[in-house]
N, C-alpha and C. Protein backbone atom coordinates (compact mmCIF):
# COMPACT_ATOMS: atom_id res chain seq x y z
N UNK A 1 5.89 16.79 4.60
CA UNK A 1 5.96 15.37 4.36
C UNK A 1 5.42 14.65 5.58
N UNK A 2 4.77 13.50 5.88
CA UNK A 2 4.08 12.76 6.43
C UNK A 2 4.94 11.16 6.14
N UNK A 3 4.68 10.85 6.95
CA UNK A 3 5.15 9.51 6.85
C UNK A 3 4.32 8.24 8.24
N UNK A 4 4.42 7.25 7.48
CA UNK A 4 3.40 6.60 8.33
C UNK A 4 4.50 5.05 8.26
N UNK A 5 4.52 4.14 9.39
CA UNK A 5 5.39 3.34 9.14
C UNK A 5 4.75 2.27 9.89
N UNK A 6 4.38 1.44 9.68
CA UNK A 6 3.95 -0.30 10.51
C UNK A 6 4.89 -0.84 10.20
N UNK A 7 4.76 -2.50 10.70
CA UNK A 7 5.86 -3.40 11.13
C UNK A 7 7.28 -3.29 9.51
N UNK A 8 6.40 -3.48 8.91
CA UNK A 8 7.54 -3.52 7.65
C UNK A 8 7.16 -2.71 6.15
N UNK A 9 6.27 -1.81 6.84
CA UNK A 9 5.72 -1.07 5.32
C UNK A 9 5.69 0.48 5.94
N UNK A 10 6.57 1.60 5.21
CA UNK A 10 6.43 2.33 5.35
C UNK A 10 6.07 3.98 3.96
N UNK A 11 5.11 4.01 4.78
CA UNK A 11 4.33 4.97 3.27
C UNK A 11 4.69 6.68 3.74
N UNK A 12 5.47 7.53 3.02
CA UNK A 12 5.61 8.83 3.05
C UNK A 12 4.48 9.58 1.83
N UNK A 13 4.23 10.87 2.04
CA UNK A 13 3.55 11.29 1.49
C UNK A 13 3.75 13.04 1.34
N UNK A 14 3.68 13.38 0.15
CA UNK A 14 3.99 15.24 0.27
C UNK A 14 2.98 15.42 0.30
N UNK A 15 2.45 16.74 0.92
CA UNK A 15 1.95 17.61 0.92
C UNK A 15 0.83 17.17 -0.69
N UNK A 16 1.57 17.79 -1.63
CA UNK A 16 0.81 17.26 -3.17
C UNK A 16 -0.05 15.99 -3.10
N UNK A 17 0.99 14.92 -2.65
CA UNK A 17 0.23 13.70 -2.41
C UNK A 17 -0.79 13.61 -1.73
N UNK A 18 -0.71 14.23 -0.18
CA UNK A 18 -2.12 14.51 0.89
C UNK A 18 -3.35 15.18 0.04
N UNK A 19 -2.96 16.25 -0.86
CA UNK A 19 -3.81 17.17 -1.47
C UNK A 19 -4.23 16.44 -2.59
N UNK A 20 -3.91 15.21 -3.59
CA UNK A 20 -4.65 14.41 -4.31
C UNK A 20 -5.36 13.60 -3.88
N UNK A 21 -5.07 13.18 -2.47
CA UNK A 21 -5.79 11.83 -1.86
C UNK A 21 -6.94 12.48 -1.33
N UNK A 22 -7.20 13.66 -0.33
CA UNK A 22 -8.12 14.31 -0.18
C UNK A 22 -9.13 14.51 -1.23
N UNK A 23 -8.76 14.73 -2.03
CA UNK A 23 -9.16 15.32 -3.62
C UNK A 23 -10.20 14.27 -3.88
N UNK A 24 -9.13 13.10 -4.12
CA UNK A 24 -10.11 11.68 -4.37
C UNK A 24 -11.06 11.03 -3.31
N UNK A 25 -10.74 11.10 -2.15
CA UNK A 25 -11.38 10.98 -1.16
C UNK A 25 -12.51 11.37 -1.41
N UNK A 26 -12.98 13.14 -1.45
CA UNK A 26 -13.97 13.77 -1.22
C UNK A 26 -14.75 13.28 -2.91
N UNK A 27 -14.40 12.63 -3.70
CA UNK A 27 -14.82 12.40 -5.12
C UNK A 27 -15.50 10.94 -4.21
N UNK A 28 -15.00 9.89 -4.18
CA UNK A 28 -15.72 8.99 -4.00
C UNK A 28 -16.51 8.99 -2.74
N UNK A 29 -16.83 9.89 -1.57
CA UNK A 29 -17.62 10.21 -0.84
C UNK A 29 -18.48 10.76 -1.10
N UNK A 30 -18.14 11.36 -2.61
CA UNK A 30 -19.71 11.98 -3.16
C UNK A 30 -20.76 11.03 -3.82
N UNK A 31 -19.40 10.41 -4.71
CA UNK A 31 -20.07 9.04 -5.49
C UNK A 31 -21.08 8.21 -4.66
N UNK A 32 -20.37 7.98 -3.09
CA UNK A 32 -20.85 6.68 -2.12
C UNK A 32 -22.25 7.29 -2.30
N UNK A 33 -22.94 8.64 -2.01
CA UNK A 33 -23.86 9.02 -1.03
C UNK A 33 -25.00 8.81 -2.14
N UNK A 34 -26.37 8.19 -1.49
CA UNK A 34 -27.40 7.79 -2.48
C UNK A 34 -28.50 8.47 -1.93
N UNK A 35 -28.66 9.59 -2.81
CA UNK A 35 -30.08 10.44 -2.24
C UNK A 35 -30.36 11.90 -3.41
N UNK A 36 -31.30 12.08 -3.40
CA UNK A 36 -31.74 13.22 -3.86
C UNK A 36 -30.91 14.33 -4.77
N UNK A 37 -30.04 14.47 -3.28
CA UNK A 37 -29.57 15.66 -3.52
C UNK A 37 -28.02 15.32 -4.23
N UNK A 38 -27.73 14.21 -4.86
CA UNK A 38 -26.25 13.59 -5.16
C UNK A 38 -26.63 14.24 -6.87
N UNK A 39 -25.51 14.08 -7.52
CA UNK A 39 -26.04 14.59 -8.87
C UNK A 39 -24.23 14.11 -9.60
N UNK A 40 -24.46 13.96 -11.15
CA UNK A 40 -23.45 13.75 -11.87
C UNK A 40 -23.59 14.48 -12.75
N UNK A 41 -22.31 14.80 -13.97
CA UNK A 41 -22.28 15.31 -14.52
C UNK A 41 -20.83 14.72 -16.01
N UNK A 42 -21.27 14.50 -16.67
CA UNK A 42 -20.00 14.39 -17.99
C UNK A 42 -19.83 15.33 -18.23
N UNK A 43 -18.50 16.01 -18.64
CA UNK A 43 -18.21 17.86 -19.16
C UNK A 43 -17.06 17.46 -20.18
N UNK A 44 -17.22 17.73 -21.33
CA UNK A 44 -16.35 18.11 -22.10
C UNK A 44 -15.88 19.65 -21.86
N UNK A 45 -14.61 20.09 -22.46
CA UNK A 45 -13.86 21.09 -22.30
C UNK A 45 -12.94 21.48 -22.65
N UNK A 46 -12.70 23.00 -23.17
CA UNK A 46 -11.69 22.98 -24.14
C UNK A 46 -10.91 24.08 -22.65
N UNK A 47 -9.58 23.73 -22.92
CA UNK A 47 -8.51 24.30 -22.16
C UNK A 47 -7.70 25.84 -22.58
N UNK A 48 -7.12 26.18 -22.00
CA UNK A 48 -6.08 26.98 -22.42
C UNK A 48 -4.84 26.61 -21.32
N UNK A 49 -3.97 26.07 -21.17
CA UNK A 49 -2.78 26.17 -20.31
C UNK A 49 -1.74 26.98 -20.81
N UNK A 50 -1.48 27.78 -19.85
CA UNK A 50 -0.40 28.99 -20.06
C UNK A 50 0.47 28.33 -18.86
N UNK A 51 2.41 28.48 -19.25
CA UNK A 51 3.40 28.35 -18.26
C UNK A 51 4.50 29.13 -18.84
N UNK A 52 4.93 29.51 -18.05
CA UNK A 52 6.27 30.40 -18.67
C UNK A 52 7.50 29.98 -17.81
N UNK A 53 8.44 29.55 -18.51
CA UNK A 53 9.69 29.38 -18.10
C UNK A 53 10.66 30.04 -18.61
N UNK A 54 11.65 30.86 -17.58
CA UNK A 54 12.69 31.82 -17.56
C UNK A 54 11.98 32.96 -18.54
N UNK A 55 12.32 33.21 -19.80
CA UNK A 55 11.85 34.34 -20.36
C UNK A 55 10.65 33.77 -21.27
N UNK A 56 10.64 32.84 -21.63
CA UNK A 56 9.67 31.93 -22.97
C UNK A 56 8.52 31.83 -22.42
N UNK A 57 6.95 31.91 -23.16
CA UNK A 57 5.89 31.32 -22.63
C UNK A 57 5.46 30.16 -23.58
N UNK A 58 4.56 29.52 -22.94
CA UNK A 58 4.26 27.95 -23.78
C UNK A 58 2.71 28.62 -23.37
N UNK A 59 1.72 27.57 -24.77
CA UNK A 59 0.26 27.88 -24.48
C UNK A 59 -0.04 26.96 -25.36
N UNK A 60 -1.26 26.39 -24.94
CA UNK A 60 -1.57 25.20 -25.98
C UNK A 60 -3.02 24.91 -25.34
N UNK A 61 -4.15 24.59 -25.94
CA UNK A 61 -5.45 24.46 -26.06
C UNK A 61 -6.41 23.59 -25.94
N UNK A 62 -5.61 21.96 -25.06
CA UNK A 62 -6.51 20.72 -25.36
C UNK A 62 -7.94 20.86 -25.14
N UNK A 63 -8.64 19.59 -25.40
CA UNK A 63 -9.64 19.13 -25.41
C UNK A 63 -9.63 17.98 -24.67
N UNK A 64 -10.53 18.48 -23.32
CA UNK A 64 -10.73 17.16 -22.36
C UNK A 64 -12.17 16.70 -22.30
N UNK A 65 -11.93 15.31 -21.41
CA UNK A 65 -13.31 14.64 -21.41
C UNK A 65 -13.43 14.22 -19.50
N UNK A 66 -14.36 14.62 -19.02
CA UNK A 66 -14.20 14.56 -17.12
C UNK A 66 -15.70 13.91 -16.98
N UNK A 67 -15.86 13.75 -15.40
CA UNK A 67 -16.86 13.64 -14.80
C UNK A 67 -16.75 14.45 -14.02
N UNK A 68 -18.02 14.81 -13.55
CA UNK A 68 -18.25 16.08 -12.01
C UNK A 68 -19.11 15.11 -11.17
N UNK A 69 -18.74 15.10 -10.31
CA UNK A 69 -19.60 14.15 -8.82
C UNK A 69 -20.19 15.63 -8.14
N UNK A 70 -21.14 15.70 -7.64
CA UNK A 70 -21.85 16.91 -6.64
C UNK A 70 -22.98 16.14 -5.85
N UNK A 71 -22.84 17.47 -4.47
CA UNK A 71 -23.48 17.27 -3.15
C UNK A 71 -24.26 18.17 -3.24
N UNK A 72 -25.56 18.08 -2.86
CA UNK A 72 -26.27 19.25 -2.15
C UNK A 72 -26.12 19.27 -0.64
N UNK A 73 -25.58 20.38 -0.20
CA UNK A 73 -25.30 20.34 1.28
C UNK A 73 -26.31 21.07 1.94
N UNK A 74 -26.66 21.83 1.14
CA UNK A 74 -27.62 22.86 1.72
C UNK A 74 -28.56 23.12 0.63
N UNK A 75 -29.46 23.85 0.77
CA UNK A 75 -30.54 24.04 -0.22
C UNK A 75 -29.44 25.41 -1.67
N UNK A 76 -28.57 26.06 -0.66
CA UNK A 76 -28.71 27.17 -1.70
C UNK A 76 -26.75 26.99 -1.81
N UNK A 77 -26.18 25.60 -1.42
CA UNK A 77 -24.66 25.43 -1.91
C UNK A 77 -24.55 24.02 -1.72
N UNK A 78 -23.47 23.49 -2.69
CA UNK A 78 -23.17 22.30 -3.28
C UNK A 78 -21.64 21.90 -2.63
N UNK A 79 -21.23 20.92 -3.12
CA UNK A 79 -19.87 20.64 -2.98
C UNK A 79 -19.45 19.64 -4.53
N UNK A 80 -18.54 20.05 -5.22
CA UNK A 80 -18.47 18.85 -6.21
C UNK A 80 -16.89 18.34 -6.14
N UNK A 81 -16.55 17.31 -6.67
CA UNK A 81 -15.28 16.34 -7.06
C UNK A 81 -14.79 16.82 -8.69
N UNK A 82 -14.34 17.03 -9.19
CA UNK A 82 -14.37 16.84 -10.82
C UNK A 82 -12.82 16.08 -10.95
N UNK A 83 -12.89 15.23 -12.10
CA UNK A 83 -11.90 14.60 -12.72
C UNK A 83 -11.69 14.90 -14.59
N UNK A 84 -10.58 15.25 -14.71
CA UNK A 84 -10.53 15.95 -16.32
C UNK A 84 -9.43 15.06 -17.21
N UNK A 85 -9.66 14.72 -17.98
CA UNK A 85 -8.45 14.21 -18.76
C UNK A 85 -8.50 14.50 -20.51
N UNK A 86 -7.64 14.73 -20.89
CA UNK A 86 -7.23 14.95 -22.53
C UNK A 86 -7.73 13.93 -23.70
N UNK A 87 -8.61 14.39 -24.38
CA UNK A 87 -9.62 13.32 -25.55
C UNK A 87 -8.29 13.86 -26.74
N UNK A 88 -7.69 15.12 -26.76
CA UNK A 88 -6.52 15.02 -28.11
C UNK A 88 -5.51 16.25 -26.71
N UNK A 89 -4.55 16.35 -27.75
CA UNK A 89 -3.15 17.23 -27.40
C UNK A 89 -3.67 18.44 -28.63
N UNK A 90 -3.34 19.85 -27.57
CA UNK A 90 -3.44 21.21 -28.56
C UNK A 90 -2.07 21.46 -28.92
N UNK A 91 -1.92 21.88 -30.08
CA UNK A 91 -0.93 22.20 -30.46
C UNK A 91 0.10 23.96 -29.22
N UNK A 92 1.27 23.29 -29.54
CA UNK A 92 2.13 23.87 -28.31
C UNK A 92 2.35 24.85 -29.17
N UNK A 93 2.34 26.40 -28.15
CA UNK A 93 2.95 28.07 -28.73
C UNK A 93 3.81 27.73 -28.00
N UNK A 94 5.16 28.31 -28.52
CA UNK A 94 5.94 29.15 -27.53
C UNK A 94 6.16 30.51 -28.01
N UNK A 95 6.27 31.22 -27.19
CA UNK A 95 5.99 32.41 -27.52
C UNK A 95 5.23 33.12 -28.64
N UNK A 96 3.93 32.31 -28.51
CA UNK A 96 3.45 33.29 -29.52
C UNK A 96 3.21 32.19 -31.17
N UNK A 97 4.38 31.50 -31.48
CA UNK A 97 4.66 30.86 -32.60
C UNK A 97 4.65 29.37 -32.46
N UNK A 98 3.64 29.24 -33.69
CA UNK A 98 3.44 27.31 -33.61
C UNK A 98 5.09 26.88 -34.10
N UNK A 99 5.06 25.81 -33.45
CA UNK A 99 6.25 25.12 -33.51
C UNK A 99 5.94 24.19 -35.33
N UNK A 100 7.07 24.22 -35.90
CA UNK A 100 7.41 23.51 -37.48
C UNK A 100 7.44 21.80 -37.15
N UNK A 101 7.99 21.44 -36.02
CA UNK A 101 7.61 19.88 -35.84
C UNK A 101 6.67 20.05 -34.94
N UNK A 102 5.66 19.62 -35.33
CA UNK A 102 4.57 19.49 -34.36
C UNK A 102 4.70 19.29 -32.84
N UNK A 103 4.06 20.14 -32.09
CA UNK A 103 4.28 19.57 -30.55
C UNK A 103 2.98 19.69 -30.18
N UNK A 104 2.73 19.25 -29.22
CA UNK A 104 0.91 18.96 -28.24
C UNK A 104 1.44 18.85 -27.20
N UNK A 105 0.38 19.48 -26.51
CA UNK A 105 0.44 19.28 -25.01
C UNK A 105 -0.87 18.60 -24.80
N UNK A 106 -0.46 17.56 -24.16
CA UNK A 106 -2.64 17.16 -23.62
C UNK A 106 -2.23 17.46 -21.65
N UNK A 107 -3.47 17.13 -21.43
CA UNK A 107 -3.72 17.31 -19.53
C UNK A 107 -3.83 15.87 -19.07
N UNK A 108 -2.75 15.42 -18.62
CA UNK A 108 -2.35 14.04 -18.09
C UNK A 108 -3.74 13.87 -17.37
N UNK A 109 -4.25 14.87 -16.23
CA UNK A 109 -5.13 14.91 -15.25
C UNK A 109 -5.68 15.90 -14.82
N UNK A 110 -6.59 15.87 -14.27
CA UNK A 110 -6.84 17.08 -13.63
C UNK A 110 -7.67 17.04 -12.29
N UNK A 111 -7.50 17.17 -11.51
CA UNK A 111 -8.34 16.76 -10.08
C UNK A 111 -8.70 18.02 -9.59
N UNK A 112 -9.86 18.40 -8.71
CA UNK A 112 -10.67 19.39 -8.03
C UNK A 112 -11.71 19.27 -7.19
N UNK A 113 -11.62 20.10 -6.63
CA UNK A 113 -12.63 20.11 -5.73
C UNK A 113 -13.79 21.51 -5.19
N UNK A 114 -14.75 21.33 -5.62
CA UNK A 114 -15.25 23.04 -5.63
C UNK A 114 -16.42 23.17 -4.64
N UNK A 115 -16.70 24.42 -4.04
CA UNK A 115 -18.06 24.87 -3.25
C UNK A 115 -18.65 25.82 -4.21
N UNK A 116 -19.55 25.62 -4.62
CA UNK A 116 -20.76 26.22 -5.38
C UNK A 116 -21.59 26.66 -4.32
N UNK A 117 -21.73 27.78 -4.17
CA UNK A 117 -23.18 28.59 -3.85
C UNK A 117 -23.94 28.97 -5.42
N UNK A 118 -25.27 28.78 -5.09
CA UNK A 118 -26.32 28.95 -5.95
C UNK A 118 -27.76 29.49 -5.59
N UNK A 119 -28.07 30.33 -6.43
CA UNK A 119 -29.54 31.11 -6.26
C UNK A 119 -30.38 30.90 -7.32
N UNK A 120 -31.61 30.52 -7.32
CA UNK A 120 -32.92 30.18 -8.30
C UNK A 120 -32.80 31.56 -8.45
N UNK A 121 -33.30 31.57 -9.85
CA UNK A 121 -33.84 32.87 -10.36
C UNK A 121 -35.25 32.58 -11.22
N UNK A 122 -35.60 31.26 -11.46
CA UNK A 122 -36.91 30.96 -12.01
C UNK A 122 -36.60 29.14 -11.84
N UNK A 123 -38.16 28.73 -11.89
CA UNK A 123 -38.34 27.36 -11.73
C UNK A 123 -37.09 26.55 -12.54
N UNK A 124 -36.72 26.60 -13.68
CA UNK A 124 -36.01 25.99 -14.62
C UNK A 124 -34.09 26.73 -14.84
N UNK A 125 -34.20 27.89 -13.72
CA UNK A 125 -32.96 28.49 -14.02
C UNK A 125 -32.28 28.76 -12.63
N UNK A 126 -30.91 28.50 -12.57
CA UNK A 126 -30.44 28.92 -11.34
C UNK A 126 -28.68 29.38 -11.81
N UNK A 127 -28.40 30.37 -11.04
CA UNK A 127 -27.02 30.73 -11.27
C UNK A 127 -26.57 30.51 -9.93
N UNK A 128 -24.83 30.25 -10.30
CA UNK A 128 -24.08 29.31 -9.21
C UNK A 128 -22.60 29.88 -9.70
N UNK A 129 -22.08 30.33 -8.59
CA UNK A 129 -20.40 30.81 -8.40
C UNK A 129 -19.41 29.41 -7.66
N UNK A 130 -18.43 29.42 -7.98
CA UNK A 130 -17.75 28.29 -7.93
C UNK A 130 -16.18 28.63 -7.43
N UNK A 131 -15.69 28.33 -6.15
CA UNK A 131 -14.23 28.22 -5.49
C UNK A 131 -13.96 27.10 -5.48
N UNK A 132 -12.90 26.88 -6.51
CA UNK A 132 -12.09 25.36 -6.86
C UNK A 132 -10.85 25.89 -6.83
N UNK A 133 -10.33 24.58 -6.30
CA UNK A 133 -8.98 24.03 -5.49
C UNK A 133 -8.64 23.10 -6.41
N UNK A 134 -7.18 23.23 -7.48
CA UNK A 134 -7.34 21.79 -8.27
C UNK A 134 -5.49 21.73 -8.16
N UNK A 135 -5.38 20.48 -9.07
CA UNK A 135 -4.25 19.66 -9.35
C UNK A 135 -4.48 19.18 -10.16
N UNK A 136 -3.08 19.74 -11.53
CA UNK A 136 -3.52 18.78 -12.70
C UNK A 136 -1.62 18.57 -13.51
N UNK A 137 -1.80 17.77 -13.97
CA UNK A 137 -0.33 17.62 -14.87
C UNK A 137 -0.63 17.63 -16.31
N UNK A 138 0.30 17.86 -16.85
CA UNK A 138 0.54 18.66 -18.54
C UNK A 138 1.33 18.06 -18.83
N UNK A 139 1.69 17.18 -20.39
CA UNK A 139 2.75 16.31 -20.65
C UNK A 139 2.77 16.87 -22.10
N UNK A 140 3.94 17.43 -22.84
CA UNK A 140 4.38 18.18 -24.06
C UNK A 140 5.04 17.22 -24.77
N UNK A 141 4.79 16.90 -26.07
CA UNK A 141 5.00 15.68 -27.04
C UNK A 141 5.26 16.49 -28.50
N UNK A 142 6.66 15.93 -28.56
CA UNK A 142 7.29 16.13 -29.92
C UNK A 142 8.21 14.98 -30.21
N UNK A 143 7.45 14.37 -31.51
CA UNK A 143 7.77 12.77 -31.78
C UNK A 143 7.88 11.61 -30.64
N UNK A 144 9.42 11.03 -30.93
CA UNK A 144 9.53 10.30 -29.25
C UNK A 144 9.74 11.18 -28.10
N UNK A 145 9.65 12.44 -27.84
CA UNK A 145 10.01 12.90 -26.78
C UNK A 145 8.91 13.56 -26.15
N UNK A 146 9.23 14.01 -24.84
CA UNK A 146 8.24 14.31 -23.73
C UNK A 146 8.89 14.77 -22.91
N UNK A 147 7.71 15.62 -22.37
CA UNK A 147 8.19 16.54 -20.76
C UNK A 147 6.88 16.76 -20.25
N UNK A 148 7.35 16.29 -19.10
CA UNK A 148 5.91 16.71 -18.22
C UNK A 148 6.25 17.91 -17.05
N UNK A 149 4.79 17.97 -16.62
CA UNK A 149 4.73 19.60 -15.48
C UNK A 149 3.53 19.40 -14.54
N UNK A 150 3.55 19.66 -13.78
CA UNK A 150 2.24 19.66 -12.70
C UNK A 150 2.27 21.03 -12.08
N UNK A 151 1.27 20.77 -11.31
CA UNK A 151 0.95 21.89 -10.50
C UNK A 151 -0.26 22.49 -9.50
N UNK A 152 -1.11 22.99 -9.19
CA UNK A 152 -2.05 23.26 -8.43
C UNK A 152 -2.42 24.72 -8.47
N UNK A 153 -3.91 24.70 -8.85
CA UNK A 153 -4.31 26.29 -8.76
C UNK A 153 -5.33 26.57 -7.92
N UNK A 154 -5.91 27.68 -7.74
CA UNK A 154 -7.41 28.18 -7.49
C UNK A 154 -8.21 28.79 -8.47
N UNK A 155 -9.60 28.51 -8.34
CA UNK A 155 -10.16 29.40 -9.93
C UNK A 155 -10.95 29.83 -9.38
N UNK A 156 -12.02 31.03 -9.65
CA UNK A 156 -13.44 31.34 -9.47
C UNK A 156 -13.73 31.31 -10.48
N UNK A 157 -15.82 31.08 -10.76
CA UNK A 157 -16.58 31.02 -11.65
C UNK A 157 -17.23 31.38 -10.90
N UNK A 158 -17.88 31.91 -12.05
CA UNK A 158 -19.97 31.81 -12.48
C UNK A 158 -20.52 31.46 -13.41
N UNK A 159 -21.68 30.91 -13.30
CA UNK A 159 -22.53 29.86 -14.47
C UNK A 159 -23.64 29.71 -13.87
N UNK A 160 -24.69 29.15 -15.03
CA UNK A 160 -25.98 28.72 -14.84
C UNK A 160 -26.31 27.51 -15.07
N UNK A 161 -26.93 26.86 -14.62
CA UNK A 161 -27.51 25.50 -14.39
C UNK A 161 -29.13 25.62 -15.05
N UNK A 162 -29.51 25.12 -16.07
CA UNK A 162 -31.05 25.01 -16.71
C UNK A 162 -31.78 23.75 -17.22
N UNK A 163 -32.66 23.55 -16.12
CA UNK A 163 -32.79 22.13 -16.09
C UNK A 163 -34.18 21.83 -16.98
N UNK A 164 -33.74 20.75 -17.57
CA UNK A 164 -34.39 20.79 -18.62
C UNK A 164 -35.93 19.99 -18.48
N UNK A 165 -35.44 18.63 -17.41
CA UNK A 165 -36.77 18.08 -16.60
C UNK A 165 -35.79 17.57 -15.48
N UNK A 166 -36.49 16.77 -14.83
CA UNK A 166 -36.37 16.14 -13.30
C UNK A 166 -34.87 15.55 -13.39
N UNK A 167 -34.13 15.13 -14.47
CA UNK A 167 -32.77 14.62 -14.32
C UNK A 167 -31.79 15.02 -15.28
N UNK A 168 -32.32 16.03 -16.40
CA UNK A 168 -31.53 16.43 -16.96
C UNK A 168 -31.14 18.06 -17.14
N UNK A 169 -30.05 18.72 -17.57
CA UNK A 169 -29.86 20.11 -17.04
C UNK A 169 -28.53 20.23 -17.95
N UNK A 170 -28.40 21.82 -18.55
CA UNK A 170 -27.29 22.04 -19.37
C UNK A 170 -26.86 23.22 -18.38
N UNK A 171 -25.60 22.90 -18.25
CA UNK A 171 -24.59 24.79 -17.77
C UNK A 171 -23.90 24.93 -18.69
N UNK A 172 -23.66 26.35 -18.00
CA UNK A 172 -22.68 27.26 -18.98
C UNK A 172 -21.82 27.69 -17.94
């Protein structure tokens, strides 16, 4: 915990909190920078969130809608921001079995931050591995009721980037 205090305002902060503000930080420092090598991205995405509490597991499948902010830092690695949020709620397993009153889970949020290294393999094709650092919350809905969950992971990837002309490009 952190805490910061002037004459009559005093702001504490966890750890979580430092690690979203960073998060956003490094997102709109990507946004600020106007050059070449800056790049955006819209990503739709379908999820899987898995959590298990005491003996039970929950799993459910949304569909989000994000932006990706990216840096070229170097010729052959990137840095990006991504922001994710829920376009519907997937229907909630627990263990295995859809629930009889409907439940959904959507992704309140999702925040990250990744280093991409990347190698050309032809003019129009390049493959790129990805170490992301994220934070995201999960909110579970059955009728009026709700429960939410957060948390923070690490992921690796690999994918390709294929650009189609000078500003446009599909990955996988």
């Amino acid at each position: 915990m952190i805490s910061f205090k002037t004459n009559s305002l005093r702001i504490e902060m966890s750890n979580f909190q430092i690690s979203k503000a960073a998060i956003l930080l490094a997102i709109l420092f990507t946004a600020q920078v106007t050059s070449a090598q800056t790049y955006m991205q819209l990503d739709m995405m379908s999820w899987t969130i898995n959590s298990k509490v005491n003996a039970d597991s929950y799993q459910s499948k949304p569909t989000t809608i994000g932006i990706t902010l990216g840096y070229e830092i170097a010729p052959n690695l990137d840095v990006e921001g991504m922001y994710q949020s829920s376009l519907d709620g997937g229907d909630l397993k627990i263990n295995g079995a859809t629930q009889s009153t409907p439940v959904t889970n959507k992704l309140s949020h999702f925040y990250a931050i990744s280093i991409k290294p990347k190698i050309s393999l032809s003019d129009s094709l390049t493959m790129f591995g990805k170490f992301s650092v994220g934070s995201g919350k999960a909110t579970a809905y059955a009728g009026q009721y709700s429960a939410s969950s957060s948390g923070s992971r690490t992921a690796l990837g690999v994918g390709f980037d294929f650009e189609l002309d000078d500003k446009r490009y599909l990955t996988a």
